[in-house]
Protein backbone atom coordinates (compact mmCIF):
# COMPACT_ATOMS: atom_id res chain seq x y z
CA UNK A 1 24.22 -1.41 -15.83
CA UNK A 2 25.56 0.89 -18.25
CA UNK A 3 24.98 4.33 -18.12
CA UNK A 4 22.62 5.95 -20.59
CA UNK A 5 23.60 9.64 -22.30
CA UNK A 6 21.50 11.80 -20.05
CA UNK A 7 23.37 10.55 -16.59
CA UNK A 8 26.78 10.80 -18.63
CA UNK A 9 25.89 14.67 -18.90
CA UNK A 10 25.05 14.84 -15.45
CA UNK A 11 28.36 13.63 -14.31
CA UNK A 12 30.33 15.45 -17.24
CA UNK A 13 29.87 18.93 -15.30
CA UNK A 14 26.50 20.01 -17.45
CA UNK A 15 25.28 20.64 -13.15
CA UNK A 16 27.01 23.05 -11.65
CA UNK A 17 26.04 21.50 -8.47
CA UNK A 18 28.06 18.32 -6.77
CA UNK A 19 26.08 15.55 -7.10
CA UNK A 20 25.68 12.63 -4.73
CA UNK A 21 25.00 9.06 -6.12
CA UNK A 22 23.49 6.01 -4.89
CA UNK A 23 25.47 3.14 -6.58
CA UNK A 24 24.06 1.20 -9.21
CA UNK A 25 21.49 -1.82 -6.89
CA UNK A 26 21.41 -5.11 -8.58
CA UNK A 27 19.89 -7.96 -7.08
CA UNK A 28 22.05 -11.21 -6.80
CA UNK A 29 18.73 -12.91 -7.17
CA UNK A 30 15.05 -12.53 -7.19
CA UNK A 31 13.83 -12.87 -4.05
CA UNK A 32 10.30 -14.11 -4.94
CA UNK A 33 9.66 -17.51 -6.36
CA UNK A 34 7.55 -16.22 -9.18
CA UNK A 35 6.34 -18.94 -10.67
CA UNK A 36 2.36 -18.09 -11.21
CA UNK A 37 3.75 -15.03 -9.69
CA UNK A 38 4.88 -13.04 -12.78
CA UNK A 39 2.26 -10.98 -12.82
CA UNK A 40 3.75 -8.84 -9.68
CA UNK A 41 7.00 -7.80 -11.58
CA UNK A 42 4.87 -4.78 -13.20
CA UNK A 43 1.95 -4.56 -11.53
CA UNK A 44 0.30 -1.96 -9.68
CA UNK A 45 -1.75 -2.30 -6.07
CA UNK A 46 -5.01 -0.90 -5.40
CA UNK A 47 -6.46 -0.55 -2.04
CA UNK A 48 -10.53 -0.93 -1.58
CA UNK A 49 -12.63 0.50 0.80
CA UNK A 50 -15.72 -1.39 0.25
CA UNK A 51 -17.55 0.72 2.97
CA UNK A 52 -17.16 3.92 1.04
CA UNK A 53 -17.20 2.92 -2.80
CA UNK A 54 -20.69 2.99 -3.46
CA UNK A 55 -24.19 3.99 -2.14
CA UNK A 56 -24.59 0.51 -1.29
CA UNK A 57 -21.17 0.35 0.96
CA UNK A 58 -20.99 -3.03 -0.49
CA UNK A 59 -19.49 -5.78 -2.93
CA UNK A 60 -22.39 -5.79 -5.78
CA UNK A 61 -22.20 -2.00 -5.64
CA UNK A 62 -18.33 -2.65 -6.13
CA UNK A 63 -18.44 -5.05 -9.19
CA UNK A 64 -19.63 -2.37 -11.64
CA UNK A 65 -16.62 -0.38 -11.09
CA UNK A 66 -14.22 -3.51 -12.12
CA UNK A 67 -14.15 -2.21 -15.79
CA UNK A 68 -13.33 1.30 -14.80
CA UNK A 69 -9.95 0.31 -12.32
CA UNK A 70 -8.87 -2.25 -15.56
CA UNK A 71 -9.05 0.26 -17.88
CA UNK A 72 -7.10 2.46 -15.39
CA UNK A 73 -4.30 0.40 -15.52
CA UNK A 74 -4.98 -1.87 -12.03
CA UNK A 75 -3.36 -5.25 -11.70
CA UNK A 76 -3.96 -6.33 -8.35
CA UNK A 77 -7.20 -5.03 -6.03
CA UNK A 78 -6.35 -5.61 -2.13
CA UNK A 79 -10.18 -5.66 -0.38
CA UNK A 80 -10.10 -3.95 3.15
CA UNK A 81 -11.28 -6.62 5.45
CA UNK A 82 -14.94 -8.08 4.50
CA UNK A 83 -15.64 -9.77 7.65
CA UNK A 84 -18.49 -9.48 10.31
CA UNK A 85 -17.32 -6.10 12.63
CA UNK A 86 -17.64 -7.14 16.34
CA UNK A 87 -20.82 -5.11 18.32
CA UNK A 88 -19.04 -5.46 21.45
CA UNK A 89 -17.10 -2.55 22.05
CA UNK A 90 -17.39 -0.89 19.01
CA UNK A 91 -15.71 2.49 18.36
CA UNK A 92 -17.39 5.27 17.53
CA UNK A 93 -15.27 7.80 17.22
CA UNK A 94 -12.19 8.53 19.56
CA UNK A 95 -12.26 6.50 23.07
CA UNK A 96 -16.29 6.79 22.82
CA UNK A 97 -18.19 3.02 22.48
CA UNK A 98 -21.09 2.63 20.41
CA UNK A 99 -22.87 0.95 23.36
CA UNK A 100 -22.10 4.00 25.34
CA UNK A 101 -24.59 6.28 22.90
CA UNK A 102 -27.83 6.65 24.09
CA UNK A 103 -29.88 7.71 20.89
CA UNK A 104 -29.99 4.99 18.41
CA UNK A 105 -29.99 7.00 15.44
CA UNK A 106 -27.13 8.08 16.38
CA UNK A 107 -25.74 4.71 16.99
CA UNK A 108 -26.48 3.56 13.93
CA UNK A 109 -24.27 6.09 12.30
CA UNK A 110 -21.52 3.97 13.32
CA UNK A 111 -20.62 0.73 11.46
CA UNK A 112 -17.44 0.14 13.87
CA UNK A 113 -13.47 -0.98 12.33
CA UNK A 114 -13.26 -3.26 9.82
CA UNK A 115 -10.17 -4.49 11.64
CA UNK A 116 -12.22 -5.88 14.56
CA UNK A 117 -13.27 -9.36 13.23
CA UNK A 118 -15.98 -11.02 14.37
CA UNK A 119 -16.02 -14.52 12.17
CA UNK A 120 -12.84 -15.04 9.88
CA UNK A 121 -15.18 -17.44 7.77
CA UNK A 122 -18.17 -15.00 7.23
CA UNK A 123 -18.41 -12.01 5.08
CA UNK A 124 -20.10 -8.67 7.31
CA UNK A 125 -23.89 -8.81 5.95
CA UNK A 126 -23.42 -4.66 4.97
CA UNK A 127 -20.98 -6.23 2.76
CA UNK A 128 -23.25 -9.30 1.10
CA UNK A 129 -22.07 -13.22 1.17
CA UNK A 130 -19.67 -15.38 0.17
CA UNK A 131 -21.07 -16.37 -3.04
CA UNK A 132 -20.67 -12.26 -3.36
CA UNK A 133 -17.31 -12.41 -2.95
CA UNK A 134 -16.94 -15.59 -4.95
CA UNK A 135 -18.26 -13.51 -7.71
CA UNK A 136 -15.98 -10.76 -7.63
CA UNK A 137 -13.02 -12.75 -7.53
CA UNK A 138 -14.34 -14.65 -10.56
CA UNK A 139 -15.17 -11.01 -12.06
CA UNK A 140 -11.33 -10.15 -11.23
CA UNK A 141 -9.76 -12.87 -12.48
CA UNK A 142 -12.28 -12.72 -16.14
CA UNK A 143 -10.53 -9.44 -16.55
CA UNK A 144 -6.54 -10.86 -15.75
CA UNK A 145 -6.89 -8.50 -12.29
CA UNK A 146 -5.81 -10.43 -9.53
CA UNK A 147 -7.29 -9.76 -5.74
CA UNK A 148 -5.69 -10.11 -2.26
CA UNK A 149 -7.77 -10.31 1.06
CA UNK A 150 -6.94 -8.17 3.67
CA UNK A 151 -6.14 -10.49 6.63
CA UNK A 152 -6.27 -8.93 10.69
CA UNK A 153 -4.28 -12.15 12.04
CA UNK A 154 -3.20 -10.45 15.69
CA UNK A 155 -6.26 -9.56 17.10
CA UNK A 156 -10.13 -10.20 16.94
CA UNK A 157 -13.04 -8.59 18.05
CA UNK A 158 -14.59 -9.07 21.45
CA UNK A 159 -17.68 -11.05 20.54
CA UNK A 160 -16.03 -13.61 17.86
CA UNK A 161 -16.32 -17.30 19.48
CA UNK A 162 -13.55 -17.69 20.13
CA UNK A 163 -13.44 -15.18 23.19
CA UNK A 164 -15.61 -17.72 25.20
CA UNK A 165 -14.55 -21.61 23.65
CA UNK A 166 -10.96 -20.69 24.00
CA UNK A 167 -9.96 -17.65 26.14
CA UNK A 168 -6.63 -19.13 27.03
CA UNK A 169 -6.06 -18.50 22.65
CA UNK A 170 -6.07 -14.76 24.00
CA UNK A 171 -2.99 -12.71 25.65
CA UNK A 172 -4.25 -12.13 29.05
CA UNK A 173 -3.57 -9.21 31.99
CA UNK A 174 -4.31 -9.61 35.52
CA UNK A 175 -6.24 -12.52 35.14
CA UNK A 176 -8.26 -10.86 32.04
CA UNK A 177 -8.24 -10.85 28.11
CA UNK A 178 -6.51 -8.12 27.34
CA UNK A 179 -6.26 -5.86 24.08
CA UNK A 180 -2.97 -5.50 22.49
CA UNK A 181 -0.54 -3.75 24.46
CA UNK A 182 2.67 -2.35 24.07
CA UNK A 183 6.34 -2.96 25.27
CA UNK A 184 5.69 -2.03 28.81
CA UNK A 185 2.01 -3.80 28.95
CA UNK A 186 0.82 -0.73 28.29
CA UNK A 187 -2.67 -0.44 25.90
CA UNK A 188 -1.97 1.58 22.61
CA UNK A 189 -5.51 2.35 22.09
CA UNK A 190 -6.91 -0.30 20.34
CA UNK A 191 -9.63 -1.09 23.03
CA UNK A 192 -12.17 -2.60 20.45
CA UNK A 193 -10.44 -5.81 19.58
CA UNK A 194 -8.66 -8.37 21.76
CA UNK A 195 -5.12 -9.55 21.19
CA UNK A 196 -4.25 -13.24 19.86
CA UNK A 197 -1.79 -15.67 21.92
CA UNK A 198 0.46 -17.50 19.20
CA UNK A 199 1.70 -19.55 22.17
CA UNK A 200 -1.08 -21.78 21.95
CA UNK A 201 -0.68 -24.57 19.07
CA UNK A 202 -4.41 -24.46 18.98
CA UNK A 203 -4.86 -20.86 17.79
CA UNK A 204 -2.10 -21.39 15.32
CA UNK A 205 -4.14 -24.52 13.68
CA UNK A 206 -7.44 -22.77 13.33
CA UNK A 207 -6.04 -19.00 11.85
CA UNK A 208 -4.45 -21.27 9.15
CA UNK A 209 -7.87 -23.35 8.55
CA UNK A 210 -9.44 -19.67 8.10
CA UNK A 211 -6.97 -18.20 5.67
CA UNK A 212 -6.44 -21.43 3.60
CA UNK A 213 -10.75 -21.08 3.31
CA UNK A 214 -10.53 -18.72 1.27
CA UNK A 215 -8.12 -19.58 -1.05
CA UNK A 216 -9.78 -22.96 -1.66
CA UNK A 217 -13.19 -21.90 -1.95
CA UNK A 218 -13.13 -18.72 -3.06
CA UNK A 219 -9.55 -18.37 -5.12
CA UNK A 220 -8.34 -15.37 -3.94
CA UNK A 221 -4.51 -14.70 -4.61
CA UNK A 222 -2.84 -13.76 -1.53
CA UNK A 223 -2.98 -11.80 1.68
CA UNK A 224 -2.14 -7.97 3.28
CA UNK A 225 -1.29 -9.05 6.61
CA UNK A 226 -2.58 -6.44 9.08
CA UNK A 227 0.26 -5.33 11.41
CA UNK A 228 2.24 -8.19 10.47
CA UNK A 229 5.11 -8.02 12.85
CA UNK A 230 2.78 -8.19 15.73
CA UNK A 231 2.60 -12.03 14.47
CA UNK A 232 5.46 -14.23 14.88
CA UNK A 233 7.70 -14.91 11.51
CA UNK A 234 7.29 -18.84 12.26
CA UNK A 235 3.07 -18.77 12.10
CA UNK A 236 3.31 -16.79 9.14
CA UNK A 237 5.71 -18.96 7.55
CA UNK A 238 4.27 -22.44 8.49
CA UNK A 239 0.86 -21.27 7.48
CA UNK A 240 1.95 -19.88 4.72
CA UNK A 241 3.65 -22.79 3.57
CA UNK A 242 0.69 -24.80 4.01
CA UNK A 243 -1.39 -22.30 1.95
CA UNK A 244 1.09 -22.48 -1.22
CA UNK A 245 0.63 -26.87 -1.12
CA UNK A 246 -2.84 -25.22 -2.53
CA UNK A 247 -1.97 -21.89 -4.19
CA UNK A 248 0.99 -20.02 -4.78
CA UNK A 249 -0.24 -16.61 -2.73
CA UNK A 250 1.50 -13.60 -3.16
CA UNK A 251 1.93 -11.87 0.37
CA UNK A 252 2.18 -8.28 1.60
CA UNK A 253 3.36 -6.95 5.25
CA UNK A 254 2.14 -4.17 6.78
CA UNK A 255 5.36 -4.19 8.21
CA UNK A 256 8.70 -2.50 7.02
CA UNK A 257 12.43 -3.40 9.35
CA UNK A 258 10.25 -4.44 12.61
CA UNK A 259 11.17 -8.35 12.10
CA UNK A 260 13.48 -9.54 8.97
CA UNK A 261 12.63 -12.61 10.23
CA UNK A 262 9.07 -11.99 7.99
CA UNK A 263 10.43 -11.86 4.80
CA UNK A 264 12.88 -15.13 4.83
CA UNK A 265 10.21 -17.00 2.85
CA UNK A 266 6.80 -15.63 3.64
CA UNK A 267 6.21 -11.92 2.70
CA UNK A 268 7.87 -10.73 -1.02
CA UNK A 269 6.68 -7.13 -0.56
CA UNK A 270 6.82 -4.59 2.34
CA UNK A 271 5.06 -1.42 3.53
CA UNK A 272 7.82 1.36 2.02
CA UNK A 273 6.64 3.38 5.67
CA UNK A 274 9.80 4.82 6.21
CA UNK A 275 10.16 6.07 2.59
CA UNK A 276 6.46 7.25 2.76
CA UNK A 277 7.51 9.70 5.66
CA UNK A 278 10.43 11.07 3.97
CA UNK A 279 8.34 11.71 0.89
CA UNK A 280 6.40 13.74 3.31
CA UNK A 281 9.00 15.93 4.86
CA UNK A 282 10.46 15.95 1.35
CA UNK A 283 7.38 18.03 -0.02
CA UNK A 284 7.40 20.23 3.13
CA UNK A 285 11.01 21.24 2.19
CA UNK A 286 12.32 19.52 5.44
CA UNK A 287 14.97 17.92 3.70
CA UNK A 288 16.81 17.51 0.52
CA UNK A 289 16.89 15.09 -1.98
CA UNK A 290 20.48 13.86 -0.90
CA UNK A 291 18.86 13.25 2.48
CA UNK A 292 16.08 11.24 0.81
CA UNK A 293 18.64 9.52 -1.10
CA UNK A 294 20.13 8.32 2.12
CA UNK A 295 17.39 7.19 3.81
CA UNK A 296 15.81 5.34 0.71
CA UNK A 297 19.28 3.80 0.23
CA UNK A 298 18.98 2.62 4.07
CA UNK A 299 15.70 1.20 4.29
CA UNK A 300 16.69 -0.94 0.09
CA UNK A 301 19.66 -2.12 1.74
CA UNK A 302 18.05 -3.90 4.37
CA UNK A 303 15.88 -5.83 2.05
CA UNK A 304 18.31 -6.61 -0.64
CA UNK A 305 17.76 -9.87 -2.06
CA UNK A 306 14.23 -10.46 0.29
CA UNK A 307 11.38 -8.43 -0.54
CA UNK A 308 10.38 -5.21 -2.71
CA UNK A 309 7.92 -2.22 -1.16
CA UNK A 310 4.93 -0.77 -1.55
CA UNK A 311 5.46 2.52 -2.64
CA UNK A 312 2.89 5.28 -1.88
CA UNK A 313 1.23 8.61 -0.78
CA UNK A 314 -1.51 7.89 0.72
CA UNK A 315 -3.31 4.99 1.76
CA UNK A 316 -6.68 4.01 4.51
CA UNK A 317 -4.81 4.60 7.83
CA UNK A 318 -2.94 8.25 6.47
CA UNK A 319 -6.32 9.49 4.79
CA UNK A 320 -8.18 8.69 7.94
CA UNK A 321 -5.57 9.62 10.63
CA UNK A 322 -2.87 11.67 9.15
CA UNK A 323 -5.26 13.63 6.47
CA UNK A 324 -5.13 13.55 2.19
CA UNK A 325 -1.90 13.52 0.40
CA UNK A 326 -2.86 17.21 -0.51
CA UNK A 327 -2.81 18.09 3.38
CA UNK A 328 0.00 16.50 4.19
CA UNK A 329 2.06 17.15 0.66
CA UNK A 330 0.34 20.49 -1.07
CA UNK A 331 1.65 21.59 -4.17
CA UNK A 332 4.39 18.16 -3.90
CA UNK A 333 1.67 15.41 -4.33
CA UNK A 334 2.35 15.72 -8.44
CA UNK A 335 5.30 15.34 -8.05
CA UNK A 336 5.43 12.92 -5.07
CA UNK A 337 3.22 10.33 -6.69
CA UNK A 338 5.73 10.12 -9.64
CA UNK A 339 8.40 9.24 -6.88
CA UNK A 340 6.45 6.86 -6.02
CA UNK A 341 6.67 5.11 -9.32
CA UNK A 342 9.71 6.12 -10.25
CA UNK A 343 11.15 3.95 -7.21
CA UNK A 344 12.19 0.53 -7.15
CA UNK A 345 8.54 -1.40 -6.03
CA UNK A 346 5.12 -1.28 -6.53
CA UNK A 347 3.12 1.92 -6.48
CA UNK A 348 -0.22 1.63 -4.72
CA UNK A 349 -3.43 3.68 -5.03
CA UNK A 350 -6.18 4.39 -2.72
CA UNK A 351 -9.87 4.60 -3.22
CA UNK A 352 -10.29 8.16 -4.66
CA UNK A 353 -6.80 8.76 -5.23
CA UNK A 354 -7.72 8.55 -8.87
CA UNK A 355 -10.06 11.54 -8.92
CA UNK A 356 -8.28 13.48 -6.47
CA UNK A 357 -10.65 12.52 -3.06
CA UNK A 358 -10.19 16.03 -1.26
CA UNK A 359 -11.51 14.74 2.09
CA UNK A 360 -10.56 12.62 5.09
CA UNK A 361 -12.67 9.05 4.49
CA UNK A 362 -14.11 8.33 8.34
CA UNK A 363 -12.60 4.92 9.91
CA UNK A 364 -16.00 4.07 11.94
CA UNK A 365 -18.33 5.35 9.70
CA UNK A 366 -19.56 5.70 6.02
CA UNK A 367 -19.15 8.62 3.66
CA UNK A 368 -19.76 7.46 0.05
CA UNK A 369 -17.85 8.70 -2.46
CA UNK A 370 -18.97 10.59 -5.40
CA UNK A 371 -17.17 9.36 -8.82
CA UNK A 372 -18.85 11.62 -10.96
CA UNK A 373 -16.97 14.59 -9.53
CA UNK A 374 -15.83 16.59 -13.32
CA UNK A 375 -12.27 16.98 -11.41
CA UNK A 376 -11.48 13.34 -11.50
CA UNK A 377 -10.82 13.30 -15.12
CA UNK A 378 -7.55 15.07 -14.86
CA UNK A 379 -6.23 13.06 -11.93
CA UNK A 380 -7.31 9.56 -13.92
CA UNK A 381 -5.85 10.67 -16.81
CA UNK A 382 -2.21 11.13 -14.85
CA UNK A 383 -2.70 7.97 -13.17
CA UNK A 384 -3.39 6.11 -15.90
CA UNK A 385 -0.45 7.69 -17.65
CA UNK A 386 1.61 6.58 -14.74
CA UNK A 387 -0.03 2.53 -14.83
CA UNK A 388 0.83 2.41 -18.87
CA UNK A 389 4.54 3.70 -17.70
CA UNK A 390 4.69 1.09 -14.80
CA UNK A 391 3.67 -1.48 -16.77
CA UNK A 392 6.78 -1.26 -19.32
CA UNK A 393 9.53 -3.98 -18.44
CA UNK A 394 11.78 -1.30 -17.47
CA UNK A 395 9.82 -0.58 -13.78
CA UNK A 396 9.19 -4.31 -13.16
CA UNK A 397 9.61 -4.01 -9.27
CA UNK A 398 12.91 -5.29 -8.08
CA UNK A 399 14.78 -3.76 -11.56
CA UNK A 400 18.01 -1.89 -10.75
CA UNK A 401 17.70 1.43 -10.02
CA UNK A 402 20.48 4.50 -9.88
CA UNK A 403 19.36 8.06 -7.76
CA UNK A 404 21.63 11.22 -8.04
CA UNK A 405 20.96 14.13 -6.60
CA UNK A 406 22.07 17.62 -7.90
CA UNK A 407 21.27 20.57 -6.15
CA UNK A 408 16.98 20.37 -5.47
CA UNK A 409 16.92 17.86 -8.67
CA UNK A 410 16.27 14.23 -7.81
CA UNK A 411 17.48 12.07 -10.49
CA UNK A 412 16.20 8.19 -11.31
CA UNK A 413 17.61 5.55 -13.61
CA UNK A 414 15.90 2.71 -14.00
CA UNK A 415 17.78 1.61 -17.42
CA UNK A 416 15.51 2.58 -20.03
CA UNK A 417 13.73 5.76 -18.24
CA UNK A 418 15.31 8.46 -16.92
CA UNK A 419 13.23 10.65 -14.41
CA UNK A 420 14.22 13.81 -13.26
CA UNK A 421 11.75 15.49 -10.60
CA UNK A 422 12.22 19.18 -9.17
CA UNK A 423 12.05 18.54 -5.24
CA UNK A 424 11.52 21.98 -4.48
CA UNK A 425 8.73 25.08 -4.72
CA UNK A 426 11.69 27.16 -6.43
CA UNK A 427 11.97 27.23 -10.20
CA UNK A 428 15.05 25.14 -11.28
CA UNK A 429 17.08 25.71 -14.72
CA UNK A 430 19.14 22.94 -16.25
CA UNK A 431 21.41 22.40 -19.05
CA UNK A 432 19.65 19.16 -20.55
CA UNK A 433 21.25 17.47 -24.28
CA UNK A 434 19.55 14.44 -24.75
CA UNK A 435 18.16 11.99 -28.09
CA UNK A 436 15.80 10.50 -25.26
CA UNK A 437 12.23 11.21 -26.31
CA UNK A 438 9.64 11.90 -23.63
CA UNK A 439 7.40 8.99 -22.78
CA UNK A 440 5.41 10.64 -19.80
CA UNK A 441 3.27 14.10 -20.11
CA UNK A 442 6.15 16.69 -18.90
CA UNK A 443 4.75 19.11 -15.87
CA UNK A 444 6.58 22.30 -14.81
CA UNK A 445 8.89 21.78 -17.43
CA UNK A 446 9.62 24.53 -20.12
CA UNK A 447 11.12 24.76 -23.50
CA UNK A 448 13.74 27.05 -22.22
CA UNK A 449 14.70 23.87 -20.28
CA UNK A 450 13.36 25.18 -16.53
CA UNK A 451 11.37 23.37 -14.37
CA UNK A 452 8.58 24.89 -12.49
CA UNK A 453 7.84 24.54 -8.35
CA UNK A 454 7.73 20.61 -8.58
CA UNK A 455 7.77 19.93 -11.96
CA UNK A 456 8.85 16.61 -13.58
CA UNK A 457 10.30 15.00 -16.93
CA UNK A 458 10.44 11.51 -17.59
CA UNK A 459 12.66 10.39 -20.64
CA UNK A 460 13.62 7.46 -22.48
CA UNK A 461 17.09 6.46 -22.70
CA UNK A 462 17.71 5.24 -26.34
C-alpha cells in the first residue's frame, strides 16, 4: 500500500516521539465467499432489543422505526431472539425464580431471558407472529436493509418439548438434565436454560430443520450464533452448509479465538471481545496506544485470511451487566466509538446508542425507551456522520489497515483516510502539514493544531 503524505510526515521526524508501527495487513484473499454477500464489505450492524424499543415491546411497534435506522445509515438489523421465553425457571433478577415470587404483580414484572427458548419455530406472543416477522423482513429488505436472527443453538429452556420427547438430546449430571456447566462440571449460572448434547445425530437434524425455517419461509439473511463456541465447529458447518443449498446466509459468532475451527467455512465475522476490553482500559488510561496496538495486532493475526470482527462499545450483555459505554469509558466514548470504525471490521450499534441511552437496559424485564429525548439529536447526528464515512469503499471491512502510535496519538491508515485520535485526557500538540481535506466533523481539535482530552481528526489522503 503506498504511503499517503500525512504518515510520510509522521515518520520524517515532524513527532518528536518514537513511534511504533503495525506493518501494513493485506489479505492474501477474501475470506468470505461474497457472492450475494457484497453488501457486508461496508456495512454497518445494528443490534435490536425488541423488548425495549417501543411501548408495545414488540415487532409492529418496531416497524415504524425502519425509516429512522435507514436514514441513519443501518445496513444490517440483527433481532435479539423472538422466540417463546420458557416459564419454567424463569429468572427474575439474580439467582431469584419467577415461580419463587409470591405476589403476582410482582411476577408479572418479569418477562424472563430471551436466550431461554421455548419453541425455535414460534415467535414469543409479547413479540406478535410469524406473519409479523414475515413483514418486517419484507419491510427490511423494501428498504435494501438486510436482517439476521439471533440464534441460542447450545441451550433451551426448561419447558421446550424437547425436555420430555428427547431428554437423552440434553447433557446430563448425575442421572439429571443439567444446565450448562463449565470445565470442571461446574454450573456458571445459567440455571434457567438446559444445555444441548451435539452427540446425538438426532438433535443435530432437528436444530438444522429450525434454522433452515426461517430462511425458507421467512427470508431472513443469516444468523448471530449465541455463544457459538459452546457448539461444535462440525454442526455449525454441516448445517450451515445445508442452509446456503437455500440461501447464501451471512454468519456472526459470538465467539472471538475460543475455536478457529468456527471460522474454516461457517462464520465470516467475529465478536472483536478482546479488542472491546482494551478499548476499555484504553479510555481509563490503563494502557497506551502502543499496548493497544499490540494486542489488536494479536487478536488480526489470528484471523488473517478467515473472518473480520465486530467492532464495538457497547452492546446487550455490557449495557446490562457491565453498565453504558459512558460508565465504563467517560469522557473516551467519543473518541472510542471512532476507534471502533476506524478499525479493520464492522462497527455495531446498540439500541439507544444513537441518542446516547444513559441507563442500564434490564435483561429480565422491560424498560421502554424514550426516542424523543432532545439529547439524541447530537449523538444521531455523529453516528450518522460515522455510517456515511463507513460506507465509503475505503472502510469496506477486511481493507488493509496501518496503526502507528506516537506518544498518546493513535494513528490509522486505511488508504484513503487517515485518522488520528488523542488516546488520552491530556491536551496533545502536533506539527500536522497536510493537502488532505477533512471528511469527518473534527472534535478536540484546534486551529493552532492541538487536540483536546480525546479529541479526533479524520482526513483524506489525496
Amino acid at each position: 500500500m503506498k504511503m499517503p503524505k500525512i504518515l510520510l510526515l509522521l515518520f520524517g521526524g515532524i513527532f518528536l516521539i518514537s513511534c511504533q508501527k503495525v506493518s501494513d495487513h493485506k489479505t492474501a484473499g477474501n475470506p468470505v465467499e461474497y457472492d450475494s454477500l457484497k453488501w457486508v464489505e461496508n456495512a454497518t450492524i445494528y443490534e435490536v432489543n425488541l423488548r425495549h424499543y417501543s411501548p408495545e415491546g414488540n415487532i409492529q411497534g418496531f416497524i415504524p422505526h425502519l425509516d429512522r435506522l435507514k436514514n441513519l445509515g443501518i445496513d444490517i438489523l440483527w433481532i435479539m431472539p423472538i422466540h417463546p421465553i420458557g416459564m419454567k425457571n424463569r429468572k427474575a433478577k439474580g439467582d431469584l425464580f419467577v415461580e419463587d415470587i409470591a405476589d403476582s404483580t410482582e411476577r408479572m414484572k418479569y418477562q424472563g431471558s430471551p436466550y431461554s427458548v421455548q419453541n425455535y419455530r414460534a415467535v414469543n406472543p409479547d413479540f406478535g407472529t410469524v406473519d409479523d416477522f414475515k413483514l418486517l423482513v419484507k419491510e427490511c429488505h423494501k428498504r435494501g436493509m438486510k436482517i439476521m436472527l439471533d440464534w441460542v443453538a447450545n441451550h433451551t429452556a426448561w419447558d421446550h418439548a424437547w425436555i420430555t420427547e428427547h431428554p437423552e438430546w440434553y447433557t446430563h449430571k448425575d442421572g439429571k438434565i443439567t444446565d450448562p456447566l463449565n470445565e470442571k462440571g461446574e454450573s456458571i449460572g445459567w440455571t434457567d436454560v438446559a444445555d444441548l448434547n451435539y452427540d446425538e445425530p438426532g438433535l443435530r437434524k432437528a436444530m438444522t430443520d429450525d434454522m433452515m425455517f426461517w430462511v425458507k419461509e421467512c427470508d431472513i439473511d443469516g444468523f448471530r450464533c449465541d455463544v457459538a463456541f459452546e457448539v461444535p465447529a462440525d454442526f455449525w458447518d454441516a448445517a450451515v452448509n445445508e442452509i446456503r443449498k437455500t440461501k447464501n446466509v451471512f454468519m456472526l459468532a459470538e465467539a472471538e479465538g475460543h475455536n478457529m475451527k468456527l471460522y474454516d467455512s461457517t462464520f465470516q465475522m467475529y465478536y472483536a471481545w478482546n479488542i472491546h476490553h482494551q478499548m476499555n482500559e484504553l479510555a481509563k488510561g490503563k494502557i497506551t496506544p502502543e499496548i493497544f496496538i499490540n494486542e489488536w495486532k494479536k487478536t488480526d493475526s489470528l484471523f488473517e485470511g478467515k473472518a473480520f470482527p465486530m467492532n464495538f462499545i457497547t452492546n446487550h450483555d455490557e449495557n446490562s451487566w457491565n453498565g453504558t459505554e459512558f460508565e465504563r469509558m467517560g469522557n473516551a466514548w467519543r473518541a472510542m466509538a471512532v476507534l471502533s470504525y476506524a478499525l479493520k471490521g464492522m462497527p455495531l450499534i446498540y439500541t439507544g446508542q444513537e441518542i446516547g441511552l444513559d441507563r442500564r437496559l434490564p435483561f429480565f424485564e422491560k424498560d421502554t425507551i424514550d426516542w424523543n429525548v432532545p439529547v439524541g439529536d447530537s449523538y444521531t447526528g455523529f453516528y450518522r456522520d460515522l455510517n456515511r464515512l463507513k460506507a465509503m469503499h475505503f472502510l469496506r471491512v477486511n481493507a488493509p489497515i496501518e496503526l502507528l502510535a506516537t506518544g498518546n496519538i493513535l494513528v490509522i491508515n486505511r488508504g484513503k483516510a487517515t485518522f488520528m485520535i488523542n488516546c488520552s485526557e491530556n491536551p496533545e500538540s502536533m506539527n500536522l502539514n497536510t493537502d488532505g481535506r477533512q471528511i469527518l466533523d473534527s472534535y478536540g481539535w484546534s486551529d493552532d493544531k492541538k487536540f483536546s482530552a480525546w479529541g479526533y481528526l479524520v482526513y483524506a489522503n489525496e
